[in-house]
PDB file of N, CA and C in Angstrom:
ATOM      1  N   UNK A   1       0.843  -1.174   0.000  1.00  0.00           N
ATOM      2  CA  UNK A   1       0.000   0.000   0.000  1.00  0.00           C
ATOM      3  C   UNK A   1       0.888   1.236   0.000  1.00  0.00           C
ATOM      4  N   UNK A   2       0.455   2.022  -0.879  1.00  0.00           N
ATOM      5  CA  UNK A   2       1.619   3.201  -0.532  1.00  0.00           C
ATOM      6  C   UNK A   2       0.772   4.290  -0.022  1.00  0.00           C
ATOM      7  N   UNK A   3       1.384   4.816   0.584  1.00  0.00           N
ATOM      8  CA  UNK A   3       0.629   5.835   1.324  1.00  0.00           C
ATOM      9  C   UNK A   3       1.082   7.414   1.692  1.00  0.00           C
ATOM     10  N   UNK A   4       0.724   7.799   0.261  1.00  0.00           N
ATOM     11  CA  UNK A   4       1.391   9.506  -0.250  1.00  0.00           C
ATOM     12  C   UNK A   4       1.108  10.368   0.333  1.00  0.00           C
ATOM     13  N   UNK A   5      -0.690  10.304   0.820  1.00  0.00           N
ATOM     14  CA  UNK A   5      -0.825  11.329   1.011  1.00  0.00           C
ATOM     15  C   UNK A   5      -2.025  11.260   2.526  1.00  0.00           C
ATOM     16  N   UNK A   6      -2.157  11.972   3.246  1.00  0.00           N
ATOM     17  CA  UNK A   6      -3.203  11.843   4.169  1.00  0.00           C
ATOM     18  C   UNK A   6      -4.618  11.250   3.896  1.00  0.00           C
ATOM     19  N   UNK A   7      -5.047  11.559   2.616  1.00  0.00           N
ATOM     20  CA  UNK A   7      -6.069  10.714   2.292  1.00  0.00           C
ATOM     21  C   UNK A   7      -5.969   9.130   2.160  1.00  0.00           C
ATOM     22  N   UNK A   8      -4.672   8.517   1.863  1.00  0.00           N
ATOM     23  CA  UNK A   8      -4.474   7.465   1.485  1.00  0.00           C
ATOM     24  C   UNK A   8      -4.298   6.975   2.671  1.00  0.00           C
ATOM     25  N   UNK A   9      -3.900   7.903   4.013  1.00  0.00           N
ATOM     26  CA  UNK A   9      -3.700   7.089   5.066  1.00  0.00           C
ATOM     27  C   UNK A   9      -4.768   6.908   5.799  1.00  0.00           C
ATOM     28  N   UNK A  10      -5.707   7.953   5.684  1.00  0.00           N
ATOM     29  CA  UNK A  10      -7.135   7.686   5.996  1.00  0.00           C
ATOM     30  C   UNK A  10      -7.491   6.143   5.321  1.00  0.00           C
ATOM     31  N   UNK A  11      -7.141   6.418   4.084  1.00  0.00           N
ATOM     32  CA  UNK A  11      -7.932   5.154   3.464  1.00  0.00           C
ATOM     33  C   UNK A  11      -7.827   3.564   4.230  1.00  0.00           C
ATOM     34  N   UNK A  12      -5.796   3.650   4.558  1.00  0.00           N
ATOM     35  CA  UNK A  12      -5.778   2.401   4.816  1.00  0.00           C
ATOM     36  C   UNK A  12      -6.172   2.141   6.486  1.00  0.00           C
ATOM     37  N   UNK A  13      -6.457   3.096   7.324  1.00  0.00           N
ATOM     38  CA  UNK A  13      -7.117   3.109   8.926  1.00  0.00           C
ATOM     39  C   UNK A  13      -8.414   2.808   8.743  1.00  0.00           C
ATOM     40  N   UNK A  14      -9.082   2.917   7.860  1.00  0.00           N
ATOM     41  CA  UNK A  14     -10.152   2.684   7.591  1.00  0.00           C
ATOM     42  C   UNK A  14     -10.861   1.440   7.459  1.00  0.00           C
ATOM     43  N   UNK A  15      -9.950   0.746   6.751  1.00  0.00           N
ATOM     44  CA  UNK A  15      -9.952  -0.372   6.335  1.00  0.00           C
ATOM     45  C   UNK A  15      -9.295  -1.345   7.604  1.00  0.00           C
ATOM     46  N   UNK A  16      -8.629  -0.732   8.622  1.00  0.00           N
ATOM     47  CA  UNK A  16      -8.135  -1.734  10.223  1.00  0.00           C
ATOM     48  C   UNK A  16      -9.567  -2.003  11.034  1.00  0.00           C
ATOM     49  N   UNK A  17      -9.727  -3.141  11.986  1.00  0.00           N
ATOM     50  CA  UNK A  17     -10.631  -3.335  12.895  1.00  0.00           C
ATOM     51  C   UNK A  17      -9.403  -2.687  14.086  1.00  0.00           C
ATOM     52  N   UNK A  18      -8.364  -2.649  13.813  1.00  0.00           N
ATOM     53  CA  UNK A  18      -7.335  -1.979  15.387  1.00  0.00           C
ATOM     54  C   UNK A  18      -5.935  -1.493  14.697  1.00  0.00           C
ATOM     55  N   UNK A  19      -5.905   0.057  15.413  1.00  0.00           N
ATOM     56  CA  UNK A  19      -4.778   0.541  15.070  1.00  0.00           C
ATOM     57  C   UNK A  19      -3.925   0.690  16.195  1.00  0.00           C
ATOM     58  N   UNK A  20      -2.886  -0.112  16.210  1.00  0.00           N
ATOM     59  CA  UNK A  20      -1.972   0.197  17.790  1.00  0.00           C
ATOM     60  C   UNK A  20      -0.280   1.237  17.396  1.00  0.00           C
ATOM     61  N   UNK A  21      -0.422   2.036  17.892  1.00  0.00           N
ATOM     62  CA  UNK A  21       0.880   3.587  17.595  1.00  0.00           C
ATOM     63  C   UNK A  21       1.043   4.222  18.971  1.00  0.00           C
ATOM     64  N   UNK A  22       1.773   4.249  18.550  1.00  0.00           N
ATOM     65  CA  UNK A  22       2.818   5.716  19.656  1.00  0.00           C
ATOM     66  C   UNK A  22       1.739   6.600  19.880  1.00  0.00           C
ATOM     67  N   UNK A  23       2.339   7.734  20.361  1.00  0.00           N
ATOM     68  CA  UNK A  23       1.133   9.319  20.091  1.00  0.00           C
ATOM     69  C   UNK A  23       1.924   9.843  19.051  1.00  0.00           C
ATOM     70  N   UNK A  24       1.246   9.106  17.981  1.00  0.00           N
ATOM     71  CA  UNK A  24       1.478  10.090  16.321  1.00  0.00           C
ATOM     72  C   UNK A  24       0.190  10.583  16.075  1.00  0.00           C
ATOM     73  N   UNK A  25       0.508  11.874  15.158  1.00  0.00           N
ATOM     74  CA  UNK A  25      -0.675  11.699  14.260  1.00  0.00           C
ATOM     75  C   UNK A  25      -1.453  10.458  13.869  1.00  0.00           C
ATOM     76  N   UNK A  26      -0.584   9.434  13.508  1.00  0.00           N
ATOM     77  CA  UNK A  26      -1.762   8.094  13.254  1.00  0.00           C
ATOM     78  C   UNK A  26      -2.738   8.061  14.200  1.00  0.00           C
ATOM     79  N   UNK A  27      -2.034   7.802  15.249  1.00  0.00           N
ATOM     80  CA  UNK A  27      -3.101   7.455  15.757  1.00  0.00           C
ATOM     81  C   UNK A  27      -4.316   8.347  16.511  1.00  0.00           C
ATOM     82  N   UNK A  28      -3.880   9.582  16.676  1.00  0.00           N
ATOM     83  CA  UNK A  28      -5.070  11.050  16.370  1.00  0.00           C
ATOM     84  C   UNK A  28      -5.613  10.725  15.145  1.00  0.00           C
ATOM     85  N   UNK A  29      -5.466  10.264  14.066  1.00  0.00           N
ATOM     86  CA  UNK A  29      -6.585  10.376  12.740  1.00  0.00           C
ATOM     87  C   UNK A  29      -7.162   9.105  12.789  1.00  0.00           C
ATOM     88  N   UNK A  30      -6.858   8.093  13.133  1.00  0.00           N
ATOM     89  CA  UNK A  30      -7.298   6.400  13.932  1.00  0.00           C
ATOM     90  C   UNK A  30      -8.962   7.116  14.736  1.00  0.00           C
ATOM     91  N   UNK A  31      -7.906   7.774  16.113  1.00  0.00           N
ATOM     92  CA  UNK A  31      -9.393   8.280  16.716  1.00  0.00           C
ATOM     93  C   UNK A  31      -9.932   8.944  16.381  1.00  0.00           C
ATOM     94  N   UNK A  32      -9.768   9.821  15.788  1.00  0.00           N
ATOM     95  CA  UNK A  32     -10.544  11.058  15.329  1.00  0.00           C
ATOM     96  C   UNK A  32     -11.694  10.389  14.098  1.00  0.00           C
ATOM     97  N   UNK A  33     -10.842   9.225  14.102  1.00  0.00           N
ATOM     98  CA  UNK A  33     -12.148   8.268  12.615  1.00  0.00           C
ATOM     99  C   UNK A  33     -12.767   7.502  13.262  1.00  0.00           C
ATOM    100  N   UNK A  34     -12.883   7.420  14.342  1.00  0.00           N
ATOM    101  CA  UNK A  34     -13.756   6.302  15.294  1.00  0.00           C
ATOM    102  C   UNK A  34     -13.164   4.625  15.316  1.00  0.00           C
ATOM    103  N   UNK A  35     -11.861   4.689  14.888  1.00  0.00           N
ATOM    104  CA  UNK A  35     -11.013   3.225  14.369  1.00  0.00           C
ATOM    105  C   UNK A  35     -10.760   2.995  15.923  1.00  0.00           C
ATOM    106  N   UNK A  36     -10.933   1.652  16.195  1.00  0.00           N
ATOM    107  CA  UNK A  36     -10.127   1.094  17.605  1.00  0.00           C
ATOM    108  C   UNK A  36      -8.264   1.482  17.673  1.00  0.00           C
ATOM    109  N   UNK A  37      -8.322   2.266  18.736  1.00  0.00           N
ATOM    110  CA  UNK A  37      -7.033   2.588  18.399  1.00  0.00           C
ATOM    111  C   UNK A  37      -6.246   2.325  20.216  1.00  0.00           C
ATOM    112  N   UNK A  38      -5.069   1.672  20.117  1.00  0.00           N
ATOM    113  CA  UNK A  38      -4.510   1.184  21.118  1.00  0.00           C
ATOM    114  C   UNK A  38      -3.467   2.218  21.022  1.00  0.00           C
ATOM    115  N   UNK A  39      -3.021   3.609  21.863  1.00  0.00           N
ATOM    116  CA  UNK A  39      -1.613   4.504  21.868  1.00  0.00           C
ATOM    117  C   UNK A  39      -1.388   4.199  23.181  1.00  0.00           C
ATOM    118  N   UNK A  40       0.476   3.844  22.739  1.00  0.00           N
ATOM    119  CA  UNK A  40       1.127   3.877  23.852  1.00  0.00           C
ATOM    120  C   UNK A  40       1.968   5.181  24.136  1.00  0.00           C
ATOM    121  N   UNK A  41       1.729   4.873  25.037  1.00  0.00           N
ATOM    122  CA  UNK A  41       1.979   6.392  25.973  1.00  0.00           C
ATOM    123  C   UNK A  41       2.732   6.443  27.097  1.00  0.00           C
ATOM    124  N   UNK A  42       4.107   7.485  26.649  1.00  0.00           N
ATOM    125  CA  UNK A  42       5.540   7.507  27.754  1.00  0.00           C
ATOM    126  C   UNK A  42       4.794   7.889  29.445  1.00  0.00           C
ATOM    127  N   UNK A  43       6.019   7.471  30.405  1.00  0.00           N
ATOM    128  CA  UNK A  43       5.703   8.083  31.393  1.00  0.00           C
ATOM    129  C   UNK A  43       5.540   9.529  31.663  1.00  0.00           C
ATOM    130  N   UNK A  44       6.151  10.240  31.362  1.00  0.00           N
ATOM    131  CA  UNK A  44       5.582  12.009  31.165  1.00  0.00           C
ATOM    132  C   UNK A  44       5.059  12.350  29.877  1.00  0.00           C
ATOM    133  N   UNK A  45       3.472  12.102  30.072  1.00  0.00           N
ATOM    134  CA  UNK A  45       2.566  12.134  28.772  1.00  0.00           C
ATOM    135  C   UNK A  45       2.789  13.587  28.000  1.00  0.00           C
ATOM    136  N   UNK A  46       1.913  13.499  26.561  1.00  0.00           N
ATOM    137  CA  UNK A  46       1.391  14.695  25.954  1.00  0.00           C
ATOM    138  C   UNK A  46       0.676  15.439  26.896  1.00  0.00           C
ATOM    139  N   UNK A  47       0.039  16.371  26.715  1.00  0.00           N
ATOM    140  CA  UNK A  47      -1.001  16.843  27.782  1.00  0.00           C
ATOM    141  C   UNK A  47      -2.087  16.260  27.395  1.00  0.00           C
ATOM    142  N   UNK A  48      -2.668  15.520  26.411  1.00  0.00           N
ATOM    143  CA  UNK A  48      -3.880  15.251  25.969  1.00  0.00           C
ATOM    144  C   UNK A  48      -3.891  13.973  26.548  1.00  0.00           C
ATOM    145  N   UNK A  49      -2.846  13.454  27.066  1.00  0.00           N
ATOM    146  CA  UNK A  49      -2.914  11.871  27.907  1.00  0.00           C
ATOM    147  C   UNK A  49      -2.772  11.863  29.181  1.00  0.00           C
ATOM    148  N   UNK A  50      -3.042  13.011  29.623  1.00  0.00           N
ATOM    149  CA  UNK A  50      -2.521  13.927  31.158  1.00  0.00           C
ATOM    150  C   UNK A  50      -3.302  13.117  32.682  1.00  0.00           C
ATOM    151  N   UNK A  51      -4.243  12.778  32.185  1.00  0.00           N
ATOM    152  CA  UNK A  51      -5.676  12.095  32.915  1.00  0.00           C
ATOM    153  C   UNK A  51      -5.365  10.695  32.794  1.00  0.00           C
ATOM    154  N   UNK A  52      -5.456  10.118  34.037  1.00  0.00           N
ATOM    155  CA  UNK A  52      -5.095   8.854  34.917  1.00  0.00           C
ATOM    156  C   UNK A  52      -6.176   7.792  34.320  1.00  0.00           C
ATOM    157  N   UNK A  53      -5.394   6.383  33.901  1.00  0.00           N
ATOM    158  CA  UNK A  53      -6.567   5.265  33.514  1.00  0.00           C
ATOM    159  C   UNK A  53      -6.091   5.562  31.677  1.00  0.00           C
ATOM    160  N   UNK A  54      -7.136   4.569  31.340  1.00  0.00           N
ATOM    161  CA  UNK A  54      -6.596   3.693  30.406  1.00  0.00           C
ATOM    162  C   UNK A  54      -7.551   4.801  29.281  1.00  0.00           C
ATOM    163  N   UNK A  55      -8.763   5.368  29.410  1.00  0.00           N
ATOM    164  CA  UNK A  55      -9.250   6.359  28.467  1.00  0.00           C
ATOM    165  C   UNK A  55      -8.700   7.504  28.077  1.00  0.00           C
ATOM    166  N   UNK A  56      -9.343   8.237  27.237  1.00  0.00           N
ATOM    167  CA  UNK A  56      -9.495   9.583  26.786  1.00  0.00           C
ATOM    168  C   UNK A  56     -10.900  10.491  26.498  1.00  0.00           C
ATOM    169  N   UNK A  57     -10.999  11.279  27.086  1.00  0.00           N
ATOM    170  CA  UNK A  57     -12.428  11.870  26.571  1.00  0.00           C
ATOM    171  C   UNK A  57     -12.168  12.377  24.810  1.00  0.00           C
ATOM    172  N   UNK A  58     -10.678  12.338  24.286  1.00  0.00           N
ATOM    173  CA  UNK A  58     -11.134  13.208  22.841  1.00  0.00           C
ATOM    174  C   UNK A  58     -10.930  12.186  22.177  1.00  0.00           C
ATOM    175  N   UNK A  59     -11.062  10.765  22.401  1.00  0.00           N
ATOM    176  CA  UNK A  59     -11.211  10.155  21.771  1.00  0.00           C
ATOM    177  C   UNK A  59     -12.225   8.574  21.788  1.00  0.00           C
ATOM    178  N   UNK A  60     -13.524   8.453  21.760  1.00  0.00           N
ATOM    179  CA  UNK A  60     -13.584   7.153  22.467  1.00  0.00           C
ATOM    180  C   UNK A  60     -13.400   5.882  22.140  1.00  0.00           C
ATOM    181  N   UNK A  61     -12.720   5.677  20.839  1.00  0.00           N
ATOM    182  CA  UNK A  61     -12.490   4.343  20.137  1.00  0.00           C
ATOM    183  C   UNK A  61     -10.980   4.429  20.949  1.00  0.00           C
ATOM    184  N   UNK A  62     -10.504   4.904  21.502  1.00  0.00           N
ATOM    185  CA  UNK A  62      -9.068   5.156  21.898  1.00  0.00           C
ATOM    186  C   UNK A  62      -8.669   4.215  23.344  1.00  0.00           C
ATOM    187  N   UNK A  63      -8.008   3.490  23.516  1.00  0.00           N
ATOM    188  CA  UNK A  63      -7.317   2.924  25.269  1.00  0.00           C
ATOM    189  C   UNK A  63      -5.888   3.296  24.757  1.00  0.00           C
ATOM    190  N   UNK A  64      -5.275   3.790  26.493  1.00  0.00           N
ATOM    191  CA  UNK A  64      -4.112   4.482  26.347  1.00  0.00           C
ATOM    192  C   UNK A  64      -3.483   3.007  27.298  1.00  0.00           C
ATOM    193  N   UNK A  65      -2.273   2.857  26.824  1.00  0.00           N
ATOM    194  CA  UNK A  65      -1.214   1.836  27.489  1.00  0.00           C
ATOM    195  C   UNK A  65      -0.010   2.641  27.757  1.00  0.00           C
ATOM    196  N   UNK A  66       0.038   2.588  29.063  1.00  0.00           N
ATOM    197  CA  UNK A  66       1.291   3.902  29.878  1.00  0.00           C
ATOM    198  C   UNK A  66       2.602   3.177  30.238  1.00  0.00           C
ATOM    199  N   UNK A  67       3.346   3.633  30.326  1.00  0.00           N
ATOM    200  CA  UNK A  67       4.998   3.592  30.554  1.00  0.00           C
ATOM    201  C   UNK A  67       4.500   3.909  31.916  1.00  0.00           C
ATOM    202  N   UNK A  68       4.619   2.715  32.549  1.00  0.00           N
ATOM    203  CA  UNK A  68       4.980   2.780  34.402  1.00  0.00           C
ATOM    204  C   UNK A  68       6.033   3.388  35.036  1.00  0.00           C
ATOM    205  N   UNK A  69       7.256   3.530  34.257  1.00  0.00           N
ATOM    206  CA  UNK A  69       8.425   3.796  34.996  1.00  0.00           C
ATOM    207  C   UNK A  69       8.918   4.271  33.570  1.00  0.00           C
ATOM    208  N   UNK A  70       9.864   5.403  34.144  1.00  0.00           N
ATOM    209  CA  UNK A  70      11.116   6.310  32.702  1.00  0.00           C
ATOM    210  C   UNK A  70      11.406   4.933  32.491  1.00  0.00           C
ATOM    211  N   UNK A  71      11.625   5.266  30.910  1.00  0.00           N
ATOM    212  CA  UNK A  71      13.002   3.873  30.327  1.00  0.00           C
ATOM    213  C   UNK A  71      12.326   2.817  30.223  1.00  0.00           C
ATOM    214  N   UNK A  72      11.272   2.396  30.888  1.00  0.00           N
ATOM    215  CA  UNK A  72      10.705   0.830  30.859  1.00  0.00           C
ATOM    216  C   UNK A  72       9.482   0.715  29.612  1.00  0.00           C
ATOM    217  N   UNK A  73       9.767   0.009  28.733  1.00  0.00           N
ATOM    218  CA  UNK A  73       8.442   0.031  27.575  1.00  0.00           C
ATOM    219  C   UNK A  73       8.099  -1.134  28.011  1.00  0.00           C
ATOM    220  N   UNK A  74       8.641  -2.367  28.859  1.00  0.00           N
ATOM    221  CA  UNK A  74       8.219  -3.620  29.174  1.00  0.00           C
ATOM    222  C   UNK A  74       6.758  -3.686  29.431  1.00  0.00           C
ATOM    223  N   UNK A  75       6.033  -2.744  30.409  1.00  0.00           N
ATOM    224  CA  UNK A  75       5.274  -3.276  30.847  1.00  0.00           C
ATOM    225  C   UNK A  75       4.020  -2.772  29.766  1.00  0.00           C
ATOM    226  N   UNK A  76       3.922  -1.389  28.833  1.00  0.00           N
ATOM    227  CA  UNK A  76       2.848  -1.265  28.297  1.00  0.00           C
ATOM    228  C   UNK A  76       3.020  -2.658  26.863  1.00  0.00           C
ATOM    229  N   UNK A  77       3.772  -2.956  26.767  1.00  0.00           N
ATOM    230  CA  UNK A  77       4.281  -3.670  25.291  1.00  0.00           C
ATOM    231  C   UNK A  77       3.433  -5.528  26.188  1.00  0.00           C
ATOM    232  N   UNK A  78       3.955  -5.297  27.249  1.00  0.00           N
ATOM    233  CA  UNK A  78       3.783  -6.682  27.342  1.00  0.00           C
ATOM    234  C   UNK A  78       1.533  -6.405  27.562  1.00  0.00           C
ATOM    235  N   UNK A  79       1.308  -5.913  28.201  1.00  0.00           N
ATOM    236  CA  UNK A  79      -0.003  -5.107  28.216  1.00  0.00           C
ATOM    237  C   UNK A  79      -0.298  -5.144  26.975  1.00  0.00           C
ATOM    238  N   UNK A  80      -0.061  -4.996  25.921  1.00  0.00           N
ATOM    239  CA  UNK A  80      -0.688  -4.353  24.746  1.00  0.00           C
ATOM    240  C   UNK A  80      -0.883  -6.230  23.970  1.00  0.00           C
ATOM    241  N   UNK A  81       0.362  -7.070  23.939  1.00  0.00           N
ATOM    242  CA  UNK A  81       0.462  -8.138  23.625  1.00  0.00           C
ATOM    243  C   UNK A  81      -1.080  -9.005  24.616  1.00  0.00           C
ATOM    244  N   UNK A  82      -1.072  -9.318  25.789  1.00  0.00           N
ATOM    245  CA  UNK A  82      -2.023  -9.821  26.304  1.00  0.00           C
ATOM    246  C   UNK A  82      -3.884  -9.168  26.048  1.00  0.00           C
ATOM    247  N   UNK A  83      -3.774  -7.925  25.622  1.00  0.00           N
ATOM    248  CA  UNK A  83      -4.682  -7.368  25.063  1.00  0.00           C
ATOM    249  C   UNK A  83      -5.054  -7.617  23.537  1.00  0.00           C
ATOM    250  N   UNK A  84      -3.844  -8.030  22.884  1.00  0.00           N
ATOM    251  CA  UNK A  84      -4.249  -8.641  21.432  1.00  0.00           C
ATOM    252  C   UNK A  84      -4.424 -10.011  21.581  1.00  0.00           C
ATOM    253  N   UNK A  85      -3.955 -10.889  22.366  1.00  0.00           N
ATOM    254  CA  UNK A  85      -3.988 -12.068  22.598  1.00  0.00           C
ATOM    255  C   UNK A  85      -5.968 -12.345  22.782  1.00  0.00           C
ATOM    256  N   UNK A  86      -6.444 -11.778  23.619  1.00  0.00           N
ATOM    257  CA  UNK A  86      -7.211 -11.678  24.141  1.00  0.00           C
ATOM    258  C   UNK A  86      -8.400 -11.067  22.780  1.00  0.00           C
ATOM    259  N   UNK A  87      -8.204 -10.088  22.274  1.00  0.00           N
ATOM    260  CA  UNK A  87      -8.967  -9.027  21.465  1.00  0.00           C
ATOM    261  C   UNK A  87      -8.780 -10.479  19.673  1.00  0.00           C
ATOM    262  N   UNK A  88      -7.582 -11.010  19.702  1.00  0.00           N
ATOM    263  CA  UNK A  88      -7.790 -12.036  18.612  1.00  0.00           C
ATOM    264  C   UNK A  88      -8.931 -13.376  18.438  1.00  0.00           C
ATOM    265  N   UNK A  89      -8.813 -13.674  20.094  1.00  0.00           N
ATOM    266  CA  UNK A  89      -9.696 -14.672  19.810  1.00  0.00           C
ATOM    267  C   UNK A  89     -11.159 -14.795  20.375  1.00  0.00           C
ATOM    268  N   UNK A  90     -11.407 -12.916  20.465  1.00  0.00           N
ATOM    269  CA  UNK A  90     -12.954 -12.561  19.572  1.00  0.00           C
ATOM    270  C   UNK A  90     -13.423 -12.709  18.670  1.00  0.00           C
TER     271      UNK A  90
END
């Protein structure tokens, strides 16, 4: 899929039942399209991830997976894996 231009990336989020990203733009245009979107999220958040727990109000197709500790991605990665494990064999 190539994906030139913002429309095209719309196109291919569109076409996901789950988008799992960093806090990129992807995954702001994921939620902002109502796409299931899994962002992982450092221990000293954006401000838009500022609020404690796994939601977001600006987004509600959105769960946030947090960095427990500076430096450690172990625990949202391993979190995010048992959540697809789980979300696959729906």
């Amino acid at each position: 899929v190539s994906l030139e231009t913002w429309s095209d990336t719309a196109k291919a989020i569109a076409s996901c039942d789950l988008v799992i990203s960093s806090c990129t733009a992807i995954a702001h245009l994921a939620g902002g399209m109502g796409v299931q979107t899994w962002t992982i999220v450092p221990f000293v958040p954006y401000y838009l991830w500022s609020l404690p727990g796994e939601k977001t109000p600006h987004y509600d197709s959105m769960t946030l997976f947090r960095q427990s500790t500076v430096k450690n991605w172990i625990t949202p990665f391993e979190q995010i894996a048992e959540r697809l494990e789980e979300y696959c064999e729906t």
